[in-house]
Protein backbone atom coordinates (compact mmCIF):
# COMPACT_ATOMS: atom_id res chain seq x y z
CA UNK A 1 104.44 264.18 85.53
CA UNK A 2 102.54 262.71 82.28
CA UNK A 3 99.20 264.81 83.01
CA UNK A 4 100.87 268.53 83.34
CA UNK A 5 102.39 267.56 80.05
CA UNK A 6 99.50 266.77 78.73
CA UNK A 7 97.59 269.60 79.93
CA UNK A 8 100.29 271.98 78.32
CA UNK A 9 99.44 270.46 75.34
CA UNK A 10 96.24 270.71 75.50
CA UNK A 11 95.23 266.74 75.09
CA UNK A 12 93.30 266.42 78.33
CA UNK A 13 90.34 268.23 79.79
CA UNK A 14 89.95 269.24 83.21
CA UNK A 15 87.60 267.00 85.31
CA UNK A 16 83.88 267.80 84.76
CA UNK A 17 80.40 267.22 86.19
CA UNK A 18 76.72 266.79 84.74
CA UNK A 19 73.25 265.87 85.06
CA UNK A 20 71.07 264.39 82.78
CA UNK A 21 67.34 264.71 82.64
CA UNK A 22 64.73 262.94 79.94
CA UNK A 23 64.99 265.62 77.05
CA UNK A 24 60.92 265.70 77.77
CA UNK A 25 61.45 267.01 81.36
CA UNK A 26 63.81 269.91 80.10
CA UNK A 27 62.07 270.49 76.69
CA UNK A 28 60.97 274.54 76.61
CA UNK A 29 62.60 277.17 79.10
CA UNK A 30 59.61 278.48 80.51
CA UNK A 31 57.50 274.70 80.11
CA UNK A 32 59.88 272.42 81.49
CA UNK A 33 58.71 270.65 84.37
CA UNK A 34 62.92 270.18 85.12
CA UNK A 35 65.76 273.63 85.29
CA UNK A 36 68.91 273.83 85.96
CA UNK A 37 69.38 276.97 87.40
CA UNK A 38 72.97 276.83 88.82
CA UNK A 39 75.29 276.36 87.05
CA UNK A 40 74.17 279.13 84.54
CA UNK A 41 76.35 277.75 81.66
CA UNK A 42 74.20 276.87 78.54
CA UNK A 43 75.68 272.86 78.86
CA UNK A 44 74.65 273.19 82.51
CA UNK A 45 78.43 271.28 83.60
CA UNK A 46 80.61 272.04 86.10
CA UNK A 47 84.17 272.47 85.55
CA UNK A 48 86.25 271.73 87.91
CA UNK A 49 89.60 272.28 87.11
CA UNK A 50 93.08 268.93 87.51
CA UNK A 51 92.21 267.18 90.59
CA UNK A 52 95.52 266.55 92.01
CA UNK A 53 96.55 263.07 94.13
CA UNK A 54 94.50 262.78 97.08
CA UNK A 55 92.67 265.84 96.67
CA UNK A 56 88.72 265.87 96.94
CA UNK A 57 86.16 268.64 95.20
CA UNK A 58 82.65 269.22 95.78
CA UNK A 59 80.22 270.17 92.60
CA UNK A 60 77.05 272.13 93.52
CA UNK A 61 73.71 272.09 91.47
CA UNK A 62 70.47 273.92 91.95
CA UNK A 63 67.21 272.24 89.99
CA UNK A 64 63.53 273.18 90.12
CA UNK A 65 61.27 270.48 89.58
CA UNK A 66 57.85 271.99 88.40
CA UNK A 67 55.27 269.41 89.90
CA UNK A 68 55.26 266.81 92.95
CA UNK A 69 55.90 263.85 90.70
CA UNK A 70 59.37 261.68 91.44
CA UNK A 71 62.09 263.12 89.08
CA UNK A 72 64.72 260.39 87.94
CA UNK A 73 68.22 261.83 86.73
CA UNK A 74 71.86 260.94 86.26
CA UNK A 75 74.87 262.27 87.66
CA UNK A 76 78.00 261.95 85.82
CA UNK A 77 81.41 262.71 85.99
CA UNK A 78 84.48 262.48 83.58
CA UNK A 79 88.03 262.65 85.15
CA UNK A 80 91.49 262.13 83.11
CA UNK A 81 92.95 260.65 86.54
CA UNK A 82 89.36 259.05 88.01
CA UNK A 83 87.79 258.02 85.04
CA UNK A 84 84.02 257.96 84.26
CA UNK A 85 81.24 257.79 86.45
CA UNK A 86 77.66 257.52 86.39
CA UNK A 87 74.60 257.29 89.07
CA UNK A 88 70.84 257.63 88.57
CA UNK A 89 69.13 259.59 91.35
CA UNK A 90 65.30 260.25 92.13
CA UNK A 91 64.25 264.04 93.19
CA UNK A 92 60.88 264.01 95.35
């Protein structure tokens, strides 16, 4: 099919997951009131690989919110066969 073409060539990317935090809330490692901590990758996505026709995948984070403020964040996800998608959450 037209997508394992295109991933032999090299013109797609596999299916990925992020979070986004105000750049204040993750500003200085040891500071930030907002960490990532899993996944351990310095962009802090999750790559997930092709998903394939009526297949599901689960993506797992792991934050630490310094304080007991309300944290607002987006999800977002970028698929060659799903599209985009994007969701703003609140942490408590």
């Amino acid at each position: 099919v037209a997508l394992e073409q295109a991933k032999l060539v090299k013109i797609v990317q596999e299916d990925r997951v992020s979070l986004d935090f105000d750049k204040e809330l993750t500003k200085g490692y040891e500071n930030a009131k907002v960490k990532i901590t899993s996944p351990s990758l310095f962009d802090k996505t999750i790559y997930s690989g092709y998903t394939g026709v009526g297949e599901k995948k689960t993506a797992t984070f792991q934050v630490k919110v310094d304080g007991k403020e309300a944290i607002k964040g987006k999800i977002k996800l970028s698929s060659t066969r799903g599209g985009y998608f994007e969701r703003e959450f609140t942490l408590n």
